[in-house]
PDB file of N, CA and C in Angstrom:
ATOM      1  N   UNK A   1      87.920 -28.971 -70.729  1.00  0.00           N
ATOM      2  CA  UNK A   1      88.528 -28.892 -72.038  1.00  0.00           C
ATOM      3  C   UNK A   1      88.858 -30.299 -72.546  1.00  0.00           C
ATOM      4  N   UNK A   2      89.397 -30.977 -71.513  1.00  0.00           N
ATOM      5  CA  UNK A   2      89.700 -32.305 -71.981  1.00  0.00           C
ATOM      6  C   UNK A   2      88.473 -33.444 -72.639  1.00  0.00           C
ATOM      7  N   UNK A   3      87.427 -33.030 -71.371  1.00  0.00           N
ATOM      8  CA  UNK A   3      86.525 -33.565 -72.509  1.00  0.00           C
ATOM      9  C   UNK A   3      85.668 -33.447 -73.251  1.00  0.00           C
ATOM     10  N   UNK A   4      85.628 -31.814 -73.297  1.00  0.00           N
ATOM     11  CA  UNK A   4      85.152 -31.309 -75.238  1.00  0.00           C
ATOM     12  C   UNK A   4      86.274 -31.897 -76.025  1.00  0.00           C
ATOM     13  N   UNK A   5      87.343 -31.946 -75.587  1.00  0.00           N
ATOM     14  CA  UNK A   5      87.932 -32.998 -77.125  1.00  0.00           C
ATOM     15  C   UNK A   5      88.098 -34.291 -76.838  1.00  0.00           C
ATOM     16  N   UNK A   6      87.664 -35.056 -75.886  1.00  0.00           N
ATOM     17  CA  UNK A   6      87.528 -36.566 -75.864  1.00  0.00           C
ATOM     18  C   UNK A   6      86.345 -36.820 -76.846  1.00  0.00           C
ATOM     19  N   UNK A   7      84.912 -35.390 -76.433  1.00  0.00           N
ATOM     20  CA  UNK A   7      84.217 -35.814 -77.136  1.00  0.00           C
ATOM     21  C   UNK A   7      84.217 -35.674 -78.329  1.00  0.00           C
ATOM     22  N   UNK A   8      84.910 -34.649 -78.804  1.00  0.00           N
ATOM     23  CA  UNK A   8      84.839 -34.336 -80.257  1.00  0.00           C
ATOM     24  C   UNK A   8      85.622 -35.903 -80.526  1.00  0.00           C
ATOM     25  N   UNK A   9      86.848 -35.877 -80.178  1.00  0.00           N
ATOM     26  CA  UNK A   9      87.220 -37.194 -80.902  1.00  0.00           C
ATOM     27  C   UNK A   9      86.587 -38.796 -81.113  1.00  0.00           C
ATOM     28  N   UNK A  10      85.910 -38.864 -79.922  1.00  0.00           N
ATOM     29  CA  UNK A  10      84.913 -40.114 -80.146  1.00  0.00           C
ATOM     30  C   UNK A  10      83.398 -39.996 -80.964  1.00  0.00           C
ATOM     31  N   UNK A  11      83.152 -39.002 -80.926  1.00  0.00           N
ATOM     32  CA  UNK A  11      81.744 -38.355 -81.933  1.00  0.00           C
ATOM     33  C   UNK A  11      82.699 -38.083 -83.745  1.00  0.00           C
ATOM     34  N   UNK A  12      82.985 -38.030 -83.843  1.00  0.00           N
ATOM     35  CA  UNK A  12      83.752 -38.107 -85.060  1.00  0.00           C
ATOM     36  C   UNK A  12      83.509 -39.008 -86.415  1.00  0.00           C
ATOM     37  N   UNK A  13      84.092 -40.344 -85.614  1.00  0.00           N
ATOM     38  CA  UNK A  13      82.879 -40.902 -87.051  1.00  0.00           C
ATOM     39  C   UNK A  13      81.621 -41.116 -87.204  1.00  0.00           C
ATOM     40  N   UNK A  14      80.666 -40.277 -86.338  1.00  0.00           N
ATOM     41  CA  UNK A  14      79.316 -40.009 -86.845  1.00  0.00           C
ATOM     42  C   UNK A  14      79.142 -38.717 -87.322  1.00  0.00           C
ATOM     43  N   UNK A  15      80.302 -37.905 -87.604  1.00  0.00           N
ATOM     44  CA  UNK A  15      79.804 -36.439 -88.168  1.00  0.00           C
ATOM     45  C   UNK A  15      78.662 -36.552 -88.873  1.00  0.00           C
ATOM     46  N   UNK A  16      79.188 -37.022 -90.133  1.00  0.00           N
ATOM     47  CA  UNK A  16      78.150 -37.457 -91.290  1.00  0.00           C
ATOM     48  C   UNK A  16      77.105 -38.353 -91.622  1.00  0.00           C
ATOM     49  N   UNK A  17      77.294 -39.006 -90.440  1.00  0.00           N
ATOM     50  CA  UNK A  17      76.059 -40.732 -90.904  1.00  0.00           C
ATOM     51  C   UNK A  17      76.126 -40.787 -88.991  1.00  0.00           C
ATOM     52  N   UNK A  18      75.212 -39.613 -88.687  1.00  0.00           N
ATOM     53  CA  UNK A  18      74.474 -40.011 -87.296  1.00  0.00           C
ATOM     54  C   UNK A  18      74.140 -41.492 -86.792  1.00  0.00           C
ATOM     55  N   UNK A  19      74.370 -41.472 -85.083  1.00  0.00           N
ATOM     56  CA  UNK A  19      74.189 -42.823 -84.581  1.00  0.00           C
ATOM     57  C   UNK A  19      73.738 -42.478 -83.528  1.00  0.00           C
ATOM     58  N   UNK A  20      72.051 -42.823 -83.264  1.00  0.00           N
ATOM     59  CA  UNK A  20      71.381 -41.962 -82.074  1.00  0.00           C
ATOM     60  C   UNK A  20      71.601 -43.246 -80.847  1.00  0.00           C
ATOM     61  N   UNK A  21      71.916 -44.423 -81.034  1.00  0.00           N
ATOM     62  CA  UNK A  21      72.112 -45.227 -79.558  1.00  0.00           C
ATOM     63  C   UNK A  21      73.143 -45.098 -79.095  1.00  0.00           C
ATOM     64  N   UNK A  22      73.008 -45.775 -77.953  1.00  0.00           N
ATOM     65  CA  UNK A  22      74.133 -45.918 -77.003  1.00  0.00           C
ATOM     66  C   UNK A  22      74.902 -46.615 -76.867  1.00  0.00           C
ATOM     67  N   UNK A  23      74.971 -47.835 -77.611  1.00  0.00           N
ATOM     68  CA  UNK A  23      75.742 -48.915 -77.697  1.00  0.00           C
ATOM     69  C   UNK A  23      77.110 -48.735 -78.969  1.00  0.00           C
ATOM     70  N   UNK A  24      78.141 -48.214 -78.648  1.00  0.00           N
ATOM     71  CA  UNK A  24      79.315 -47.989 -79.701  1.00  0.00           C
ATOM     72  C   UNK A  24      80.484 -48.298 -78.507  1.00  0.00           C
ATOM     73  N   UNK A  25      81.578 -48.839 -79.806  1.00  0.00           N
ATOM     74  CA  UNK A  25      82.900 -48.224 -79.025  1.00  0.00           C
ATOM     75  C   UNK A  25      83.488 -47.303 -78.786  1.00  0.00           C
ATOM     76  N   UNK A  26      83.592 -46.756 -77.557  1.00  0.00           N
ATOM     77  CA  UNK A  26      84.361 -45.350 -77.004  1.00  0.00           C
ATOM     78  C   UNK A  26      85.073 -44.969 -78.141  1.00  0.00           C
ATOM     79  N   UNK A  27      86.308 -45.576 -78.295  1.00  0.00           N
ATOM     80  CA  UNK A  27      87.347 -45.277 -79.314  1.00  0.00           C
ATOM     81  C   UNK A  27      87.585 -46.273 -80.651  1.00  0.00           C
ATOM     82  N   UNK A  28      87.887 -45.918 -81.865  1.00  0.00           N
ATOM     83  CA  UNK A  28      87.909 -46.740 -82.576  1.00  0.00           C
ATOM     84  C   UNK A  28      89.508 -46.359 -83.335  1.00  0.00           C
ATOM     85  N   UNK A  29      89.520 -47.076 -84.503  1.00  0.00           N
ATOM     86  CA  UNK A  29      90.649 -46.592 -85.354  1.00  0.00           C
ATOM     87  C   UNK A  29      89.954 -45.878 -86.610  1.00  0.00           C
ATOM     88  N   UNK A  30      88.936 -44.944 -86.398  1.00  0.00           N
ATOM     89  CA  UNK A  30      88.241 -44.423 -87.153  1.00  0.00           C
ATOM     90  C   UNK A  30      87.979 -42.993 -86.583  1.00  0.00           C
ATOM     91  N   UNK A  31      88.356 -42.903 -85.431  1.00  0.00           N
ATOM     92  CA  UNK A  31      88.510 -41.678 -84.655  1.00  0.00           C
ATOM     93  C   UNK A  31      89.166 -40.605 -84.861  1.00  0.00           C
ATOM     94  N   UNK A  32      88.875 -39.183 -85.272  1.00  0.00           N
ATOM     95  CA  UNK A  32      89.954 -38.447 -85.428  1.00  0.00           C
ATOM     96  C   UNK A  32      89.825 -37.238 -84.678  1.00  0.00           C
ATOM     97  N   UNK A  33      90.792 -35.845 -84.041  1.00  0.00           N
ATOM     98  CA  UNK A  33      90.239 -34.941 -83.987  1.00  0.00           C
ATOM     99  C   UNK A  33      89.643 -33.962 -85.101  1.00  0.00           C
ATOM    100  N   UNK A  34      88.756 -33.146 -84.742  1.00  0.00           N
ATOM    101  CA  UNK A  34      88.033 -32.742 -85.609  1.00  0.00           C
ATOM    102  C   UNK A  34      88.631 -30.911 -85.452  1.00  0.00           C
ATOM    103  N   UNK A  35      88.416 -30.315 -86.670  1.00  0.00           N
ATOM    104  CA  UNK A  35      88.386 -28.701 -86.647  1.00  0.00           C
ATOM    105  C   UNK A  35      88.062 -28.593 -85.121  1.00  0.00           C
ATOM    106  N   UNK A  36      87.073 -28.711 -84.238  1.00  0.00           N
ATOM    107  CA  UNK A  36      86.737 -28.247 -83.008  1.00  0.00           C
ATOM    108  C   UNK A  36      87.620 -28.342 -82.243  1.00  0.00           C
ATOM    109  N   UNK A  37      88.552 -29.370 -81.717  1.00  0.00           N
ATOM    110  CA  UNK A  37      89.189 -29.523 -81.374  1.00  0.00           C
ATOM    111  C   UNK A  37      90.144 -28.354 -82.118  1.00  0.00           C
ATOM    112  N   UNK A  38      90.624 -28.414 -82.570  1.00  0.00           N
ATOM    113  CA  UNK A  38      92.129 -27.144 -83.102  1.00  0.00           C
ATOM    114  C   UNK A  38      91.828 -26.097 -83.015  1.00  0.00           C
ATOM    115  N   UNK A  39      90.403 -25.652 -83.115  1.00  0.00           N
ATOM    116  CA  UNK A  39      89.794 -24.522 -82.623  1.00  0.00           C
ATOM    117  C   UNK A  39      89.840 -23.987 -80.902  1.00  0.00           C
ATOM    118  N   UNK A  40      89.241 -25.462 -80.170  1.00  0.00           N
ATOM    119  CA  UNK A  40      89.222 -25.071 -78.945  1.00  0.00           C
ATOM    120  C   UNK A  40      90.370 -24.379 -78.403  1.00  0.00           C
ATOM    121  N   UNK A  41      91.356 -25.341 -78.720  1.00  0.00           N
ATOM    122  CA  UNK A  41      93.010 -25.478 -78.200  1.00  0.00           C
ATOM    123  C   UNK A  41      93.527 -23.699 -78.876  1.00  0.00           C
ATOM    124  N   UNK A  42      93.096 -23.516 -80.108  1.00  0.00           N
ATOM    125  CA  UNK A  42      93.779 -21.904 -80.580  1.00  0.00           C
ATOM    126  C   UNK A  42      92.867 -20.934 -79.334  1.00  0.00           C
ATOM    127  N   UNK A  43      91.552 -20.617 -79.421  1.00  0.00           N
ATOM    128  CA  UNK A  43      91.050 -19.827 -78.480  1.00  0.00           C
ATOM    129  C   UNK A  43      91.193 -20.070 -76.949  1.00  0.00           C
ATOM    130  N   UNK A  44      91.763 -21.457 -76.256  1.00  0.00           N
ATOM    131  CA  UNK A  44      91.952 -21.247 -75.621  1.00  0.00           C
ATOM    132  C   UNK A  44      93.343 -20.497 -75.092  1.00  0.00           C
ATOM    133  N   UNK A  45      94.591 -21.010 -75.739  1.00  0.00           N
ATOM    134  CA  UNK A  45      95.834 -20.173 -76.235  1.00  0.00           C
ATOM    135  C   UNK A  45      95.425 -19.005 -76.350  1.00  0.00           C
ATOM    136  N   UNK A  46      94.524 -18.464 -77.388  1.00  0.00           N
ATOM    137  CA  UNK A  46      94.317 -16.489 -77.050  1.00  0.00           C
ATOM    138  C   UNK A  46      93.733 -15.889 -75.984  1.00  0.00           C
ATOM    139  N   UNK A  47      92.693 -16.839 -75.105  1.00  0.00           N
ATOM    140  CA  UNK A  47      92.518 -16.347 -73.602  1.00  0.00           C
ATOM    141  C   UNK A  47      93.698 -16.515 -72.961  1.00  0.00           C
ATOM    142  N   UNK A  48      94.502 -17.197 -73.273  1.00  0.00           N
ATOM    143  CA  UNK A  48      95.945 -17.840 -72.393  1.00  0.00           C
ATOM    144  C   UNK A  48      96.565 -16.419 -72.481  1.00  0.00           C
ATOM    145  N   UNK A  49      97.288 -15.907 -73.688  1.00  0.00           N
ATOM    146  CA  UNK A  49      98.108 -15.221 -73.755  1.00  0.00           C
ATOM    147  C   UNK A  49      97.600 -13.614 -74.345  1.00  0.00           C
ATOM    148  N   UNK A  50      96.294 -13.332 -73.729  1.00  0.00           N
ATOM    149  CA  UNK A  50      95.325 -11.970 -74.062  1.00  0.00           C
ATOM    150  C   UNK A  50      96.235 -10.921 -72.839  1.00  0.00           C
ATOM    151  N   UNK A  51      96.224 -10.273 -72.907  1.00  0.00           N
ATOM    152  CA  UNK A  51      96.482  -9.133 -71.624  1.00  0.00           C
ATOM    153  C   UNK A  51      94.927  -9.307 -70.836  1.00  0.00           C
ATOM    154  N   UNK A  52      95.801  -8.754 -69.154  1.00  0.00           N
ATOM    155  CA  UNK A  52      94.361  -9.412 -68.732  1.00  0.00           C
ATOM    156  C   UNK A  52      93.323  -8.508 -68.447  1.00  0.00           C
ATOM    157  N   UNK A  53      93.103  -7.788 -68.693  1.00  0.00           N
ATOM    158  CA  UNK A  53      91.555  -7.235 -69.690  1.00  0.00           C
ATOM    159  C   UNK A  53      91.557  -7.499 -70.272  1.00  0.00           C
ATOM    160  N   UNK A  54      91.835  -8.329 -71.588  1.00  0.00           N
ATOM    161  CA  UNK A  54      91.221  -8.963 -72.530  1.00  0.00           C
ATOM    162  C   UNK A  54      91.315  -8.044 -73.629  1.00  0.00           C
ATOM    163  N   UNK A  55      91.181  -6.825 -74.159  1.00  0.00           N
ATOM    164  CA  UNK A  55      91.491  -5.773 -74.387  1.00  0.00           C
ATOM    165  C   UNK A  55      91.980  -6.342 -75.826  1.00  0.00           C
ATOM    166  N   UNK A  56      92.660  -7.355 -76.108  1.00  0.00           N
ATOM    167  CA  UNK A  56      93.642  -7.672 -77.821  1.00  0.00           C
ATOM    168  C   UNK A  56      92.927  -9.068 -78.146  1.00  0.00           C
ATOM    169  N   UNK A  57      92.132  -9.304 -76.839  1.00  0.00           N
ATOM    170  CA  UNK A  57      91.044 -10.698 -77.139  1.00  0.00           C
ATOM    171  C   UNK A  57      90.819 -11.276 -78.601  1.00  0.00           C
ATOM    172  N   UNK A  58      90.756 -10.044 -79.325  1.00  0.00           N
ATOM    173  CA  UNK A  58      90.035  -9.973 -80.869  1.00  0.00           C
ATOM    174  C   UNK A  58      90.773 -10.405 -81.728  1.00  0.00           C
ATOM    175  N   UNK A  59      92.623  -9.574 -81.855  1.00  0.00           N
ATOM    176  CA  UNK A  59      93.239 -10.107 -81.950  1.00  0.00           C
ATOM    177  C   UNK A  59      94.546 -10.911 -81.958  1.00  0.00           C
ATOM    178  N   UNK A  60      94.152 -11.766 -80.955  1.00  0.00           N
ATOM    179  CA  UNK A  60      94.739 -13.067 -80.405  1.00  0.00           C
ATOM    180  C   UNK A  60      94.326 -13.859 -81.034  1.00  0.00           C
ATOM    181  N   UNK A  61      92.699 -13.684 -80.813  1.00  0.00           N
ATOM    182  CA  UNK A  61      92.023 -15.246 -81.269  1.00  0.00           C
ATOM    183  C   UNK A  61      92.187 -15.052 -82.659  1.00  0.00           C
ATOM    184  N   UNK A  62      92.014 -14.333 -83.277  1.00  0.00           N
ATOM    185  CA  UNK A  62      92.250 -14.237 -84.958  1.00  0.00           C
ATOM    186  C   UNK A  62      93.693 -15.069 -85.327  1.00  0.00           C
ATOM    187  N   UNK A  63      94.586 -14.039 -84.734  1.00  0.00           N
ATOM    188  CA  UNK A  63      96.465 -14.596 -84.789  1.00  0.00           C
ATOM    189  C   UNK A  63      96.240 -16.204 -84.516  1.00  0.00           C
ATOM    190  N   UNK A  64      95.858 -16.512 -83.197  1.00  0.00           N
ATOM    191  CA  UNK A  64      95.647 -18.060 -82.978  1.00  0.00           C
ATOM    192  C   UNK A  64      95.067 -19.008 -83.919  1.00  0.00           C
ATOM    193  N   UNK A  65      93.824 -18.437 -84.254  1.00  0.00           N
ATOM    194  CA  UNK A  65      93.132 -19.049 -85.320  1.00  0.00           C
ATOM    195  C   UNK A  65      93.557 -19.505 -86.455  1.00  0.00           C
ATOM    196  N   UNK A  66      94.183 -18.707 -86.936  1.00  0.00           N
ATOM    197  CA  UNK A  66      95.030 -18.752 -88.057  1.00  0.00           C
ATOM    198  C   UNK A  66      96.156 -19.360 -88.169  1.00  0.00           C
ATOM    199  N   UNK A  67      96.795 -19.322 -86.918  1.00  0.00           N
ATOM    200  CA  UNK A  67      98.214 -20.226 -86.854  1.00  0.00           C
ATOM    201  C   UNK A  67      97.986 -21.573 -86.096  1.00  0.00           C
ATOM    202  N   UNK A  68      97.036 -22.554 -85.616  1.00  0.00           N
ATOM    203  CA  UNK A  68      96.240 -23.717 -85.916  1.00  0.00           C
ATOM    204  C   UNK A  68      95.729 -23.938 -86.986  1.00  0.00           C
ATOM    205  N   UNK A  69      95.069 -23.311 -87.570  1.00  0.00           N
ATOM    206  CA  UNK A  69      94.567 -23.512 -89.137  1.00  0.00           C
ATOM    207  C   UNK A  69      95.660 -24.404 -89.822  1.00  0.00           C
ATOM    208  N   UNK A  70      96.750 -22.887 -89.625  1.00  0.00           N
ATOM    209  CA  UNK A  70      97.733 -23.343 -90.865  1.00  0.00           C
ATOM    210  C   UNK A  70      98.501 -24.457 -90.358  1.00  0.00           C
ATOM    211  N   UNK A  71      98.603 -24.862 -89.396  1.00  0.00           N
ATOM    212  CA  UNK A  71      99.419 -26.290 -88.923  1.00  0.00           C
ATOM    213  C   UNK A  71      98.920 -27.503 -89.039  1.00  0.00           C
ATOM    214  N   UNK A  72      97.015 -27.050 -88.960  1.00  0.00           N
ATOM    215  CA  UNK A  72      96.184 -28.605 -88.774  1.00  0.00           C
ATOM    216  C   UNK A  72      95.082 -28.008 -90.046  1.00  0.00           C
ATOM    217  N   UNK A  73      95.674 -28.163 -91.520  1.00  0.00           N
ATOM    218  CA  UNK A  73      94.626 -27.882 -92.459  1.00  0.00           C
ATOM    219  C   UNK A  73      93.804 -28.303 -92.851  1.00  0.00           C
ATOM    220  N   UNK A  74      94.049 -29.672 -92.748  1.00  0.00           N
ATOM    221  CA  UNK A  74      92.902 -30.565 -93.182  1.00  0.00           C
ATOM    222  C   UNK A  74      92.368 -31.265 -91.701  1.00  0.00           C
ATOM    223  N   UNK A  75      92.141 -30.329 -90.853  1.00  0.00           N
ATOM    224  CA  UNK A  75      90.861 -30.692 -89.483  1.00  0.00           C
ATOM    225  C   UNK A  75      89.414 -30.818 -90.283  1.00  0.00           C
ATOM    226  N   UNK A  76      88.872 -30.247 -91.104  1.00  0.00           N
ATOM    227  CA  UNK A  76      87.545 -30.771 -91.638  1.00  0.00           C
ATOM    228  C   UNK A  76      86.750 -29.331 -91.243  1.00  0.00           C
ATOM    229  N   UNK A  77      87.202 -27.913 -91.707  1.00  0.00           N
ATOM    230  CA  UNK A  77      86.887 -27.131 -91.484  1.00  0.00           C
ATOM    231  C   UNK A  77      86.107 -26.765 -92.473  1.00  0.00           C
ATOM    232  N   UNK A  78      85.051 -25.917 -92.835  1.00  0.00           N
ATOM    233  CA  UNK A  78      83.406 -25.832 -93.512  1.00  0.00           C
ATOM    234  C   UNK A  78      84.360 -24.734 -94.658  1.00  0.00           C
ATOM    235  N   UNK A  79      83.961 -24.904 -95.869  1.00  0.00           N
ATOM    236  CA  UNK A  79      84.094 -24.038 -96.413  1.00  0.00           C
ATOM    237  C   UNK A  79      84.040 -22.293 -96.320  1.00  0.00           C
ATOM    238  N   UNK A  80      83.058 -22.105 -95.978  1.00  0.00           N
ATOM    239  CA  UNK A  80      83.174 -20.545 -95.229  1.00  0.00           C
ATOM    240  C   UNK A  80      83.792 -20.199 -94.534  1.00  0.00           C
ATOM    241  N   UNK A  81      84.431 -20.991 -93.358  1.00  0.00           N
ATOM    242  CA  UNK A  81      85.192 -20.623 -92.353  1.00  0.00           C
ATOM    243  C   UNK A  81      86.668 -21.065 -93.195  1.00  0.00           C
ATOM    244  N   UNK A  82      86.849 -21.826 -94.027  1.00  0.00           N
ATOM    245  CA  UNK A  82      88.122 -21.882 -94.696  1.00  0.00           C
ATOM    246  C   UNK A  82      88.731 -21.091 -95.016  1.00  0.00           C
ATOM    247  N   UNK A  83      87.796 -20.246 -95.698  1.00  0.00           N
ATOM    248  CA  UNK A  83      88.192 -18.850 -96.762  1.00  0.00           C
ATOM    249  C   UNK A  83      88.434 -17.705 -95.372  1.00  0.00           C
ATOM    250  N   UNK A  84      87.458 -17.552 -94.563  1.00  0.00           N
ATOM    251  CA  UNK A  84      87.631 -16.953 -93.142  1.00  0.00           C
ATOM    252  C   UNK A  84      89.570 -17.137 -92.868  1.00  0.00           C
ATOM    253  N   UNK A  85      89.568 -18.563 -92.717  1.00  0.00           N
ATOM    254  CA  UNK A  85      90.993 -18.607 -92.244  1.00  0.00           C
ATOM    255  C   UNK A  85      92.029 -18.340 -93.091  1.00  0.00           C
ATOM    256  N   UNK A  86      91.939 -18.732 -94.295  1.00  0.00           N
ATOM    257  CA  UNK A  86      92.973 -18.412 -94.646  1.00  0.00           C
ATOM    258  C   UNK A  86      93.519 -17.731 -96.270  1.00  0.00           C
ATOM    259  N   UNK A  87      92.420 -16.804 -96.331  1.00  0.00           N
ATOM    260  CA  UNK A  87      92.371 -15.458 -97.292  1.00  0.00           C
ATOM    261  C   UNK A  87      91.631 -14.450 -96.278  1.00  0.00           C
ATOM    262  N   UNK A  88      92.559 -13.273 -96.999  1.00  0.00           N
ATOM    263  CA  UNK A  88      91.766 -11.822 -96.662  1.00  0.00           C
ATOM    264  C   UNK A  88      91.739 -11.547 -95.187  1.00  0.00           C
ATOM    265  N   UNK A  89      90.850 -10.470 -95.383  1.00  0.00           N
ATOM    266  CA  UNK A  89      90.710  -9.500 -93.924  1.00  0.00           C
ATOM    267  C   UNK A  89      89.915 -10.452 -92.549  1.00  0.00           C
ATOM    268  N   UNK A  90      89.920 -11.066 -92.037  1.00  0.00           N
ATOM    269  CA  UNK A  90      89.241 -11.695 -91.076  1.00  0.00           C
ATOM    270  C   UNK A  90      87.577 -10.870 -90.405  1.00  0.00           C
ATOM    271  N   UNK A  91      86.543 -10.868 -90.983  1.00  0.00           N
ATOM    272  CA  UNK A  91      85.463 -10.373 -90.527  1.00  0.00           C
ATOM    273  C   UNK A  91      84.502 -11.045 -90.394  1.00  0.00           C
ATOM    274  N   UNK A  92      83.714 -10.950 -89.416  1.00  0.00           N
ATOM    275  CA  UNK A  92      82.440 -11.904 -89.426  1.00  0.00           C
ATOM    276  C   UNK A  92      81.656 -12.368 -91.116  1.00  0.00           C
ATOM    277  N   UNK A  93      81.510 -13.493 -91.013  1.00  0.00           N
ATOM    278  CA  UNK A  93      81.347 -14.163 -92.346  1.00  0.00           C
ATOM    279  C   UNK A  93      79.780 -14.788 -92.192  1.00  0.00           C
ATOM    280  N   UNK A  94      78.872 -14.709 -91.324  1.00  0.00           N
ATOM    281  CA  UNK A  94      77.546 -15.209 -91.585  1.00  0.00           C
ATOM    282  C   UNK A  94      77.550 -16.928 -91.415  1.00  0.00           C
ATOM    283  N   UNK A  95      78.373 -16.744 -90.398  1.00  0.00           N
ATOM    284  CA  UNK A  95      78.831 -18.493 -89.952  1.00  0.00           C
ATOM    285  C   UNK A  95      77.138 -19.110 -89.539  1.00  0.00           C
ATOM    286  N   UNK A  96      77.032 -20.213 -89.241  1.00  0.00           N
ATOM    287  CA  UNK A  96      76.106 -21.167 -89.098  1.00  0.00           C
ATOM    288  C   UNK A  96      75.417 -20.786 -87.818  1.00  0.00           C
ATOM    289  N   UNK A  97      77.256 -20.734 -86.879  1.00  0.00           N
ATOM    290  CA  UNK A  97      77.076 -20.628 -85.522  1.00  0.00           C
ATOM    291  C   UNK A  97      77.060 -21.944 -84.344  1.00  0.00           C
ATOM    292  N   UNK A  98      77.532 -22.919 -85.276  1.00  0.00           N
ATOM    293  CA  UNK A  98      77.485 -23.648 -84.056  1.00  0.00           C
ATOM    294  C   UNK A  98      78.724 -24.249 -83.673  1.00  0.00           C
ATOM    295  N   UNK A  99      79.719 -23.558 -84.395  1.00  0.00           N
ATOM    296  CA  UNK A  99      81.218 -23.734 -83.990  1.00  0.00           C
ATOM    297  C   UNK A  99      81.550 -22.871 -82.612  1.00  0.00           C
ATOM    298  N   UNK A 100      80.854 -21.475 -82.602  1.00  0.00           N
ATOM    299  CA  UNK A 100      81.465 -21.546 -81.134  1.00  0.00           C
ATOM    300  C   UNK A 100      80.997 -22.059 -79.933  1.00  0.00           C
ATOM    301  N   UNK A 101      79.626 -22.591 -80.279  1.00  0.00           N
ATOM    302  CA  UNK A 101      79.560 -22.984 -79.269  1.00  0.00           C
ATOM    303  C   UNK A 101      80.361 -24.321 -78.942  1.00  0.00           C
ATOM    304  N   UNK A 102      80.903 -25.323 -79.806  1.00  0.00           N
ATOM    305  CA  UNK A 102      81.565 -26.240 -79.877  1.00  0.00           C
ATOM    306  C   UNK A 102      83.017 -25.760 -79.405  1.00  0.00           C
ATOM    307  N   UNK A 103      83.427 -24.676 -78.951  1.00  0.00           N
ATOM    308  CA  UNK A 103      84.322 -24.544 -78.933  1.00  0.00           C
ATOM    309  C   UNK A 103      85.050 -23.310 -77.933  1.00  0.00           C
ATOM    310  N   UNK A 104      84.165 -23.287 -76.531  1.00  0.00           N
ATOM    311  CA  UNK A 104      84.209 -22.228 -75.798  1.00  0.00           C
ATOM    312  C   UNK A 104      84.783 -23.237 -74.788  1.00  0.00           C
ATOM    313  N   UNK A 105      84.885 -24.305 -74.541  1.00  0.00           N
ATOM    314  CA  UNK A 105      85.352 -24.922 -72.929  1.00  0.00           C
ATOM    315  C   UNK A 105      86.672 -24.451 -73.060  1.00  0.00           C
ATOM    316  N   UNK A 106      87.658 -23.223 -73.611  1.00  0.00           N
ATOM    317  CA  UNK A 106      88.791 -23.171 -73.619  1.00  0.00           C
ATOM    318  C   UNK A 106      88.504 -22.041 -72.179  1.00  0.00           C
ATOM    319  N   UNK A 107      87.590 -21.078 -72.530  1.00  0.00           N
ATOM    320  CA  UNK A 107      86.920 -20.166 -71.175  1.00  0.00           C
ATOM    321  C   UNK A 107      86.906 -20.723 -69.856  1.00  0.00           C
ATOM    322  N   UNK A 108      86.621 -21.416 -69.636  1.00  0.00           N
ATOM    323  CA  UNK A 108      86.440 -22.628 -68.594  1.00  0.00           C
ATOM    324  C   UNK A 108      87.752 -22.745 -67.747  1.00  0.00           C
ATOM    325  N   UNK A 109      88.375 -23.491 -68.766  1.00  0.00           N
ATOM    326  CA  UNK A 109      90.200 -23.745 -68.413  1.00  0.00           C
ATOM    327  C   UNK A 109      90.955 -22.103 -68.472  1.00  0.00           C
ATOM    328  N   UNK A 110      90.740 -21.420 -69.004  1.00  0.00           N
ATOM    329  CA  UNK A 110      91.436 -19.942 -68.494  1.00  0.00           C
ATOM    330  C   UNK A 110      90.765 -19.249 -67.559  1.00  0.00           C
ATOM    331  N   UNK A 111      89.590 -19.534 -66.966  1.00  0.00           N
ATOM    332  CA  UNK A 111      89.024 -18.990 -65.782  1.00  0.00           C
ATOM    333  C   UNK A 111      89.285 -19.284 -64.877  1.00  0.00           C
TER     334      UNK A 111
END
């Protein structure tokens, strides 16, 4: 977990303007965490505190989701998933899909 968000935080200022070498500084003052990060940390919190069958899995991570959202709003979360978080009924929205995978090492640390 720790370092899906080391990496999210050092990959950061290339969200937008990719940098395919290897030669950068680890950390900069340009570094930030990203949505993934506040994501990881909420789903891992709803595996944390799920009953253990898992059984309210659904919603936990929703409740979680939502109450990171609303604390860290401006993480740099995609428009679709904005409206996801924070209007209306919470239902699958035709996401991209590559947020969860960015955002499962919380499984890891609750296993």
């Amino acid at each position: 977990m720790l370092g899906a968000i080391i990496g999210d935080i050092v990959g950061s200022r290339f969200e937008w303007d990719n940098y395919k070498a290897k030669d950068f500084e680890f950390l900069t003052n340009d570094c930030f965490f990203t949505d993934d990060s506040v994501m990881s940390l909420a789903l891992c919190e709803a595996l944390l505190e799920s009953k253990p069958d898992f059984s309210d899995l659904r919603e936990q991570a929703v409740a979680k989701m939502r109450a990171f959202g609303e604390a860290y709003p401006d993480a740099g979360y995609g428009r679709t998933f904005s409206c996801w978080l924070y209007f209306g009924d919470p239902q699958p929205y035709n996401s991209y899909g590559n947020g969860s995978a960015m955002r499962v090492s919380g499984v890891v640390y609750a296993a």
